[in-house]
C-alpha atoms as a PDB file:
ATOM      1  CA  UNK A   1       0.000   0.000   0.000  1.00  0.00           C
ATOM      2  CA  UNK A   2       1.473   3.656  -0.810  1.00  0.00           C
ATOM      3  CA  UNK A   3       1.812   6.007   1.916  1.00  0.00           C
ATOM      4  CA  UNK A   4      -1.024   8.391   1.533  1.00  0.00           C
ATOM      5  CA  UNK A   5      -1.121  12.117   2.472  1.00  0.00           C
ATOM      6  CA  UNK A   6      -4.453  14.151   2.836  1.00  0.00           C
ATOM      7  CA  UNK A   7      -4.437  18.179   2.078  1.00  0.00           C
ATOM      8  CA  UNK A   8      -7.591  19.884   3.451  1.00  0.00           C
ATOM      9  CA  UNK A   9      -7.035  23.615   2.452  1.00  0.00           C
ATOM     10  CA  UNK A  10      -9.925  26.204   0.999  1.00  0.00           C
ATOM     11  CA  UNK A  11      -7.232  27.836  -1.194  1.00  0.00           C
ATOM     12  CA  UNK A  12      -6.769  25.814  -4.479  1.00  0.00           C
ATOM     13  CA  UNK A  13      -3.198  27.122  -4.670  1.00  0.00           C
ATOM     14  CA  UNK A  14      -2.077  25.935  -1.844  1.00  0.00           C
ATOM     15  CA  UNK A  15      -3.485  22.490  -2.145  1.00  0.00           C
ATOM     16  CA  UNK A  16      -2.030  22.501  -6.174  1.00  0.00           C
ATOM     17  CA  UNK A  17       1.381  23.557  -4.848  1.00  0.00           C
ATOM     18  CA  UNK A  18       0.930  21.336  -1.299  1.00  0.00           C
ATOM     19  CA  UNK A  19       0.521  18.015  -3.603  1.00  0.00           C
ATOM     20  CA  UNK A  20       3.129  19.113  -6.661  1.00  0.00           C
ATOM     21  CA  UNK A  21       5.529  19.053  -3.766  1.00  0.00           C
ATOM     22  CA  UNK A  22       4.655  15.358  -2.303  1.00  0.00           C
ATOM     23  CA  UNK A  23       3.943  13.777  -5.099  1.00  0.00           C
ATOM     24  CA  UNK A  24       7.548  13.729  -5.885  1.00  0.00           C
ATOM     25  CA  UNK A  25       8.423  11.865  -2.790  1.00  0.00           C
ATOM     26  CA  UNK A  26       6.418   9.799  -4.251  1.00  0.00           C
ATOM     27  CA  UNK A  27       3.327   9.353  -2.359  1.00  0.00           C
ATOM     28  CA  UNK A  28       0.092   9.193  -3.326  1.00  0.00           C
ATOM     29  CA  UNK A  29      -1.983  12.493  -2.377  1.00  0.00           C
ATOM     30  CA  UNK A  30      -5.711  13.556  -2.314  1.00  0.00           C
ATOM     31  CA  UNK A  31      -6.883  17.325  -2.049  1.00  0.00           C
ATOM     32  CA  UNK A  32     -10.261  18.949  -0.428  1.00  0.00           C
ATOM     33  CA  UNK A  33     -10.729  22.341   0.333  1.00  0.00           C
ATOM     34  CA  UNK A  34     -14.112  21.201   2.591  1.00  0.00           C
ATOM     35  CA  UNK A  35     -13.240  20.086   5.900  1.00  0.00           C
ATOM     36  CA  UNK A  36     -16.772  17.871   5.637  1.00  0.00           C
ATOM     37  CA  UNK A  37     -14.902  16.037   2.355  1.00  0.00           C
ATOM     38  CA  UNK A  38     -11.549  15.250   4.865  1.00  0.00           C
ATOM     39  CA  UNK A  39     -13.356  13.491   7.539  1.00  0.00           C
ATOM     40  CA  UNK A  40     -15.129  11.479   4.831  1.00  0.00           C
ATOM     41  CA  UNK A  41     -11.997  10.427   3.035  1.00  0.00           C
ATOM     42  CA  UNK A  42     -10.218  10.141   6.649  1.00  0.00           C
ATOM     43  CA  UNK A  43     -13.288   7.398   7.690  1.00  0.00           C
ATOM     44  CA  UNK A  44     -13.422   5.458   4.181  1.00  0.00           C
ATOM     45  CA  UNK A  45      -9.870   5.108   3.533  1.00  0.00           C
ATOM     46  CA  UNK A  46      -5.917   4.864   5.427  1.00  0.00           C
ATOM     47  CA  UNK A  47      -4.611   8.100   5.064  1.00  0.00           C
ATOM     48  CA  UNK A  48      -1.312   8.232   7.089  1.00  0.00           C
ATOM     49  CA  UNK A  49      -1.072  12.307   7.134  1.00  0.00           C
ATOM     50  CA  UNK A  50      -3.582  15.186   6.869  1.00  0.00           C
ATOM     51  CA  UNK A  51      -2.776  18.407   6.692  1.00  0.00           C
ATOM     52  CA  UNK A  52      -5.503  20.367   7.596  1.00  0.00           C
ATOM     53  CA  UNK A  53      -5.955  24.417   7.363  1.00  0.00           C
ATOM     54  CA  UNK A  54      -6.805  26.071  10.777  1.00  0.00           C
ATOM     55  CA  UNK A  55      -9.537  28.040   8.570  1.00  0.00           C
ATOM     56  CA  UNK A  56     -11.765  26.738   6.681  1.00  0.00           C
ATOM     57  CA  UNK A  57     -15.422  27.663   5.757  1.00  0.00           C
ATOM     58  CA  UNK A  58     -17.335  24.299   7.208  1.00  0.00           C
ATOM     59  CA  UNK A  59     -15.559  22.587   9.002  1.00  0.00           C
ATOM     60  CA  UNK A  60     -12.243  24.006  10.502  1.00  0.00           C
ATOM     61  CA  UNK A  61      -9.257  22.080  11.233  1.00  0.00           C
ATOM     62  CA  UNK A  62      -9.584  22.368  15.238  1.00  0.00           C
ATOM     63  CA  UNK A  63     -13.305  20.458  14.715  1.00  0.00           C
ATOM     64  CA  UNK A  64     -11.671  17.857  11.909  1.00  0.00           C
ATOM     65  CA  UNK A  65      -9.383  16.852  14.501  1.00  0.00           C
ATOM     66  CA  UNK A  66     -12.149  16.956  17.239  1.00  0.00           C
ATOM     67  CA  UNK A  67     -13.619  14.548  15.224  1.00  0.00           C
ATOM     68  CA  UNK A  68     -10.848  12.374  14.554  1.00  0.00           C
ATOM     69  CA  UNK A  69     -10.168  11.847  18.701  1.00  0.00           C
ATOM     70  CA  UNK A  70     -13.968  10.804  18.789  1.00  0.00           C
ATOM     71  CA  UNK A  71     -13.709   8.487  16.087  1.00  0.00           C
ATOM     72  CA  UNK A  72     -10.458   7.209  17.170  1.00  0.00           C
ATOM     73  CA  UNK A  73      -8.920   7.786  13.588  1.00  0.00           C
ATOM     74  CA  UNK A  74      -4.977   6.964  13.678  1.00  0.00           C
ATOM     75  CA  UNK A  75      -3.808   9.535  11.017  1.00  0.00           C
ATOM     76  CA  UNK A  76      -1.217  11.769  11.978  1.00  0.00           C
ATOM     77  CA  UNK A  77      -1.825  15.632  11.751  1.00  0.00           C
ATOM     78  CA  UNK A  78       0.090  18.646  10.788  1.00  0.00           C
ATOM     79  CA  UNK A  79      -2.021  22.366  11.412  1.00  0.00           C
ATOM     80  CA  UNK A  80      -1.426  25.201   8.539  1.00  0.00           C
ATOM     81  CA  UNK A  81      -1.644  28.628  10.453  1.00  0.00           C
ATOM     82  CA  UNK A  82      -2.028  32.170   9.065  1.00  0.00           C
ATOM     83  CA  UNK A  83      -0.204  34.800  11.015  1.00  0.00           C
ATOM     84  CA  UNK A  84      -1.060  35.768  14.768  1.00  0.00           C
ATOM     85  CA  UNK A  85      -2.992  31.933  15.447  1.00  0.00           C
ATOM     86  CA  UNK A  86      -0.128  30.323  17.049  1.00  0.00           C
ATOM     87  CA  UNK A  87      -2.488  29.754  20.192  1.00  0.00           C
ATOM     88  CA  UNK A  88      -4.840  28.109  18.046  1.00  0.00           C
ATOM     89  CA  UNK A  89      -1.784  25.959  16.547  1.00  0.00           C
ATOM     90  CA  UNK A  90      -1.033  25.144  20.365  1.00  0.00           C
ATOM     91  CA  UNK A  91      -4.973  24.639  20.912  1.00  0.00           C
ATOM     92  CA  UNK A  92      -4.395  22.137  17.635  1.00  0.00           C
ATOM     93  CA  UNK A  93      -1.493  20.108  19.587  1.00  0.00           C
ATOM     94  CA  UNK A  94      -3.742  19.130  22.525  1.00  0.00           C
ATOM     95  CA  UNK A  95      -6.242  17.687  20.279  1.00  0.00           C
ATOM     96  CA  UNK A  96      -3.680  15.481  18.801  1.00  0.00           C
ATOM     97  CA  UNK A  97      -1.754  17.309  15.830  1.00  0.00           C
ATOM     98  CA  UNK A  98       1.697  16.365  15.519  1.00  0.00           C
ATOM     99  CA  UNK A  99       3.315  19.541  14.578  1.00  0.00           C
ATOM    100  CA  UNK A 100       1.650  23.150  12.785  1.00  0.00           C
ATOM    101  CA  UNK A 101       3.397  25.510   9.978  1.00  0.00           C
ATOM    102  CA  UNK A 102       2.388  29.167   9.608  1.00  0.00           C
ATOM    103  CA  UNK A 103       1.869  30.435   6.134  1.00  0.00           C
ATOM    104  CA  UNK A 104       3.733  31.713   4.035  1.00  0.00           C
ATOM    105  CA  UNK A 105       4.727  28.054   4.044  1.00  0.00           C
ATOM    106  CA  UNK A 106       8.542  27.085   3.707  1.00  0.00           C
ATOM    107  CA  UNK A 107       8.048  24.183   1.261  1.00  0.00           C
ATOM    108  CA  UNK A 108      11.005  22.661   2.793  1.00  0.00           C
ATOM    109  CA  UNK A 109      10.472  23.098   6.436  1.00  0.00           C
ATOM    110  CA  UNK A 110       7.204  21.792   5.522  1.00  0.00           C
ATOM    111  CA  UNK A 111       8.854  18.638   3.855  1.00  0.00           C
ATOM    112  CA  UNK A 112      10.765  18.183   6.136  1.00  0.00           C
ATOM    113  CA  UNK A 113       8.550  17.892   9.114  1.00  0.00           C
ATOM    114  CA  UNK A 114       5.796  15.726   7.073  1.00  0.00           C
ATOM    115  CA  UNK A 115       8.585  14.001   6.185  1.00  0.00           C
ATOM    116  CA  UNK A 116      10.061  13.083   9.719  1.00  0.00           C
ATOM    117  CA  UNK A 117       6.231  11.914  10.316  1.00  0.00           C
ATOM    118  CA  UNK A 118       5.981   9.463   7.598  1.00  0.00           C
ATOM    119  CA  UNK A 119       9.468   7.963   9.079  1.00  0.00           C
ATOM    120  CA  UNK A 120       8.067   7.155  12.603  1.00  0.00           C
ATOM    121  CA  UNK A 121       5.101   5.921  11.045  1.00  0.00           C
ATOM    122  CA  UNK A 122       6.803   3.439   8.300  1.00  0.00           C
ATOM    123  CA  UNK A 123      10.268   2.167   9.986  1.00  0.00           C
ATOM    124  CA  UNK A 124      13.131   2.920   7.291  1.00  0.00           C
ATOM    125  CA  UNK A 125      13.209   0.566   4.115  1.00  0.00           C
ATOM    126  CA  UNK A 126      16.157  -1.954   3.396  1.00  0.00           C
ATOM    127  CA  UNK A 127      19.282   0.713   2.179  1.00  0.00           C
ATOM    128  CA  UNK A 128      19.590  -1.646  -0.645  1.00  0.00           C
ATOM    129  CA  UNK A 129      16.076  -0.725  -1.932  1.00  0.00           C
ATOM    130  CA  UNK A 130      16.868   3.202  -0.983  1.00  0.00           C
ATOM    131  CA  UNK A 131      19.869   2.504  -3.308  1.00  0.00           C
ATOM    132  CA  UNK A 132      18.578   0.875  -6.074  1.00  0.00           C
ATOM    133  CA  UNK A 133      15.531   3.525  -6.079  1.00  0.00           C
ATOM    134  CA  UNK A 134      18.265   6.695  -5.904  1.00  0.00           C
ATOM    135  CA  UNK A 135      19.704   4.806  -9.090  1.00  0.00           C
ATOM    136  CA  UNK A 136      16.741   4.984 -10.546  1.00  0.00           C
ATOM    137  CA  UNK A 137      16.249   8.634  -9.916  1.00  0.00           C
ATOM    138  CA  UNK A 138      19.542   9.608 -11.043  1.00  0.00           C
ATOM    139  CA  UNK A 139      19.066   7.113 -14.358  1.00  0.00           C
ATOM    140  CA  UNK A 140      15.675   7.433 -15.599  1.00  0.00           C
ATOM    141  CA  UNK A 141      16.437   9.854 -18.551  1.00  0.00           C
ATOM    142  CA  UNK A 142      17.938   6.283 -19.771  1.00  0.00           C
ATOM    143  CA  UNK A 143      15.755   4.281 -22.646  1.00  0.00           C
ATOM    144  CA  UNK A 144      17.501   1.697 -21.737  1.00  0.00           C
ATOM    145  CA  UNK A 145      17.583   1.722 -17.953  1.00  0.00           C
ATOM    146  CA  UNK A 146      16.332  -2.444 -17.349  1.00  0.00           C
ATOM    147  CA  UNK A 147      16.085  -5.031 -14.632  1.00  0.00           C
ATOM    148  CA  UNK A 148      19.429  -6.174 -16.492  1.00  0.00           C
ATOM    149  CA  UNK A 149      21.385  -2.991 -16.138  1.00  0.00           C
ATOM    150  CA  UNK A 150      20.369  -2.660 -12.146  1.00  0.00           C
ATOM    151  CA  UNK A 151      21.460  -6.477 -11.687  1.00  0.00           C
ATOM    152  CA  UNK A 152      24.747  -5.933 -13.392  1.00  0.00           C
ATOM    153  CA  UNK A 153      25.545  -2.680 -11.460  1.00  0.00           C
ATOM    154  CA  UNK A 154      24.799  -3.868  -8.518  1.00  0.00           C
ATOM    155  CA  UNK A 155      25.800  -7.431  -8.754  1.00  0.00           C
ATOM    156  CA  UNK A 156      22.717  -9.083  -7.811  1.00  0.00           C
ATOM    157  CA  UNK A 157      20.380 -11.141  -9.605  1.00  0.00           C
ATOM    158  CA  UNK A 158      16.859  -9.882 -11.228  1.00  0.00           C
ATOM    159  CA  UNK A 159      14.677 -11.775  -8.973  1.00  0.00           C
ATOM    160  CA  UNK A 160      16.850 -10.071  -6.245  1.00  0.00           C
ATOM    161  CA  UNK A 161      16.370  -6.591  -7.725  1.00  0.00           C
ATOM    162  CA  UNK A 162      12.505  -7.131  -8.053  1.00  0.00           C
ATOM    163  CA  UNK A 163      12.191  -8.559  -3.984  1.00  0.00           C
ATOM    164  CA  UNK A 164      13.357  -5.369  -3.308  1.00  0.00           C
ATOM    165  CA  UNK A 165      11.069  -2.971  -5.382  1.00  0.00           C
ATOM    166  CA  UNK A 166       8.789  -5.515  -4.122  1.00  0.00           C
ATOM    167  CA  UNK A 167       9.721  -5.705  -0.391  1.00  0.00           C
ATOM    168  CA  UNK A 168      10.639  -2.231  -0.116  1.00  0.00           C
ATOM    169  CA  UNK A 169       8.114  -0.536  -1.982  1.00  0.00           C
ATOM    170  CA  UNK A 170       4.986  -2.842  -2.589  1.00  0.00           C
ATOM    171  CA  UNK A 171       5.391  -2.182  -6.506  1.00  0.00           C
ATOM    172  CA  UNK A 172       7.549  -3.537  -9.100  1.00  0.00           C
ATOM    173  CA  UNK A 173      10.496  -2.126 -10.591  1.00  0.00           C
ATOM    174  CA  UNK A 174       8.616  -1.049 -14.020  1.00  0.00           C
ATOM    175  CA  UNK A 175       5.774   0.551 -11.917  1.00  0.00           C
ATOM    176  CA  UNK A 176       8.804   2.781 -10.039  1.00  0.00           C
ATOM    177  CA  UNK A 177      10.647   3.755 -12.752  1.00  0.00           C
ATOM    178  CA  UNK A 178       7.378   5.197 -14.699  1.00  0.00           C
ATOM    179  CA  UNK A 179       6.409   6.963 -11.253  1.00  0.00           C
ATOM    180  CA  UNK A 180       9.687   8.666 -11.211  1.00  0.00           C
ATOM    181  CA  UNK A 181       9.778   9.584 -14.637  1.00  0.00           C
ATOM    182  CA  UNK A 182       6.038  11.054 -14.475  1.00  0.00           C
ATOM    183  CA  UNK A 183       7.117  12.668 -11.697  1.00  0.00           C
ATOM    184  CA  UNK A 184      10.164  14.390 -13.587  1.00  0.00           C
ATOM    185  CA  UNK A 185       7.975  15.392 -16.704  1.00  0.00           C
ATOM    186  CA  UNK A 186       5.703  16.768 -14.448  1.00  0.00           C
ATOM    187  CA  UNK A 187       8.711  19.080 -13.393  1.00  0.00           C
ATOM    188  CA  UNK A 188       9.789  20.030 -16.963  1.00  0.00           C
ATOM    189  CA  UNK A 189       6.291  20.983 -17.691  1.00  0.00           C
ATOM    190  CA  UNK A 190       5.768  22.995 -14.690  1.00  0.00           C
ATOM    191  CA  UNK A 191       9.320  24.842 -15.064  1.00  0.00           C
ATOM    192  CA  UNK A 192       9.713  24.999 -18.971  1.00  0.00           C
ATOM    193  CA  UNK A 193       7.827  25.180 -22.432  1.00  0.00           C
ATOM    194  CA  UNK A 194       9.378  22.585 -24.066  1.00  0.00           C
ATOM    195  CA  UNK A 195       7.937  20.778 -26.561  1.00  0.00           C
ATOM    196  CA  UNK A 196       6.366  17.020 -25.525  1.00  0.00           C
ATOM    197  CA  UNK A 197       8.701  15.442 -27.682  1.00  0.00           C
ATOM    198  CA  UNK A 198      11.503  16.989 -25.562  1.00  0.00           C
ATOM    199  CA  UNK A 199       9.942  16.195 -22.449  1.00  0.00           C
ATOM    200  CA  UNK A 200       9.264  12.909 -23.186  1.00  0.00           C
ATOM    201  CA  UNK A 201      13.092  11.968 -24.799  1.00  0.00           C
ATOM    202  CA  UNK A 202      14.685  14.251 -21.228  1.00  0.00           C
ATOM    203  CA  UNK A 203      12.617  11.606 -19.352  1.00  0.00           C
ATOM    204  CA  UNK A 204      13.814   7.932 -20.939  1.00  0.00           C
ATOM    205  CA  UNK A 205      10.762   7.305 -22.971  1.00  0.00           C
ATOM    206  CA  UNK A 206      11.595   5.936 -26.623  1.00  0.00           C
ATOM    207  CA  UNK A 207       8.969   8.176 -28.287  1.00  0.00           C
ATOM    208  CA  UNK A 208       5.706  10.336 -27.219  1.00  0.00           C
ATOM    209  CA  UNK A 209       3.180   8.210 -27.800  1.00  0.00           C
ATOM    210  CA  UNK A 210       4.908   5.810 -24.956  1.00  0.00           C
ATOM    211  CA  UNK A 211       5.127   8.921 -23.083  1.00  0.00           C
ATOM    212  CA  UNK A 212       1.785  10.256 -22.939  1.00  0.00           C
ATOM    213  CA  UNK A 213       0.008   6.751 -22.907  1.00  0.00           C
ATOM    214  CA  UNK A 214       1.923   6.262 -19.135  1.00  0.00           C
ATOM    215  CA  UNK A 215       1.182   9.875 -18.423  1.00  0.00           C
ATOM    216  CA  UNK A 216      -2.432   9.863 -19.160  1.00  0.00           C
ATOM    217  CA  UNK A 217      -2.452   6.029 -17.058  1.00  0.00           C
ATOM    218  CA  UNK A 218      -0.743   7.565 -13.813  1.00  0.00           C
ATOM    219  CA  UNK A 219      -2.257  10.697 -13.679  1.00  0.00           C
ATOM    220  CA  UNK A 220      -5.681  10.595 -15.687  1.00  0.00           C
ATOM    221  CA  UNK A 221      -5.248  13.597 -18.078  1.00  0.00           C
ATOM    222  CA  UNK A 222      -2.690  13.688 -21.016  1.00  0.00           C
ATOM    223  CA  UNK A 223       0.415  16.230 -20.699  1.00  0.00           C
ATOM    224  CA  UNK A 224      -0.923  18.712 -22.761  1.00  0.00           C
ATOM    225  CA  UNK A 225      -3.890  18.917 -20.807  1.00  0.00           C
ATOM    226  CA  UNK A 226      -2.128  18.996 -16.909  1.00  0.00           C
ATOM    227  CA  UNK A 227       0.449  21.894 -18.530  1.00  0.00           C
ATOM    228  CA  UNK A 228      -2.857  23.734 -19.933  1.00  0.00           C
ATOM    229  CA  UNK A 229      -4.597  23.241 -16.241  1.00  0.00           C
ATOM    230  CA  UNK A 230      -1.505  25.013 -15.119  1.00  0.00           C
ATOM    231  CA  UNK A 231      -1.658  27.936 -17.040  1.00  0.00           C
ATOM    232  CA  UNK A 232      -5.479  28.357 -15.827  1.00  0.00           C
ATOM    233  CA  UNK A 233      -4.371  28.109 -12.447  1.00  0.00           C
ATOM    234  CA  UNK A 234      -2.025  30.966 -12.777  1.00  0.00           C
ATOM    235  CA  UNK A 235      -4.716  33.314 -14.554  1.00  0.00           C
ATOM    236  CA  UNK A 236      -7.199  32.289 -11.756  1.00  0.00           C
ATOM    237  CA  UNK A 237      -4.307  33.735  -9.807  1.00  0.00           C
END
């Protein structure tokens, strides 16, 4: 099972921004901006952290995690804060939420701290599977990057290399490296205007049909439609 994070924030930027950043951990991340829509997703599915907005037009997050004592839900919390609510962020921490941020958010203080969570939670996979996945980060631009090139770097056999994609990350090794290189086309499109083609050859795929068919299958819109949902978001901005 992938490690799931919850963001329940009003403010579509923040929750666009909030799951750009996580997703390239990669876990798998859902968004609401109604605290009513976080408890439901809280109760019908394992959601290991929720970061819920102090403010919020139904629900807020002090009730959410009210809620979550009553109904004895085991999902770690993190508060977001606006300026001057730090004694609602301490208000937050008696009903249960691991840590708070105040906005402006520091991404990486942010990261960082969800981060340390998801640690406790999970105990720290095998550093041979933390190795062979940093390989595949560093690799992925790679056509050719195989089951066969990780065995022979590594000296290990296939079956060995798929245990620990297996073991370490309940997925396979093919299902990793087309997360990662979503996840890295998903940067080039947010950072550049490069063409498809170029996006797709800068992230290992042969050609862009390959490319957008496992785009479209991990992330349920084509490339050319996520980078066009980008530009709306800006001009909603």
């Amino acid at each position: 099972m992938p490690y799931r994070v919850l963001i329940a924030d009003d403010d579509p930027y923040i929750g666009l921004t909030f799951s750009s950043l996580f997703r390239r951990q990669p876990w798998e991340v859902e968004v609401v901006e109604q605290g009513e829509e976080a408890i439901r997703r809280l109760t019908v599915r394992s959601i290991d952290i929720a970061l819920l907005d102090i403010k919020m037009p139904d629900l807020d997050g002090l009730q959410i995690l009210q809620i979550m004592q009553r109904r004895r839900i085991q999902t770690d919390s993190v508060v977001i804060t606006g300026y001057g609510t730090v004694d609602l962020a301490v208000e937050a921490m008696k009903l249960g939420a691991r840590d708070f941020v105040e906005k402006p958010v520091d991404l990486s203080v942010l990261l960082s701290k969800v981060t340390g969570i998801m640690q406790k939670r999970h105990p720290a996979r095998s550093s041979l599977a933390r190795r062979l996945d940093s390989y595949l980060r560093g690799h992925l631009g790679q056509p050719a990057l195989s089951l066969r090139h990780l065995s022979f770097e590594f000296g290990i056999s296939e079956r060995y290399v798929c245990r620990q994609f297996r073991d370490g990350f309940e997925t396979t090794f093919r299902a990793r490296l087309n997360r990662h290189r979503i996840d890295a086309a998903k940067r080039f499109i947010e950072s550049s205007n490069a063409s498809m083609s170029r996006v797709a050859e800068s992230c290992g795929y042969r050609n862009q049909r390959r490319f957008c068919e496992a785009f479209r299958r991990l992330e349920g819109v084509t490339p050319r439609s996520y980078r066009y949902s980008l530009v709306l978001g800006e001009d909603a901005g």
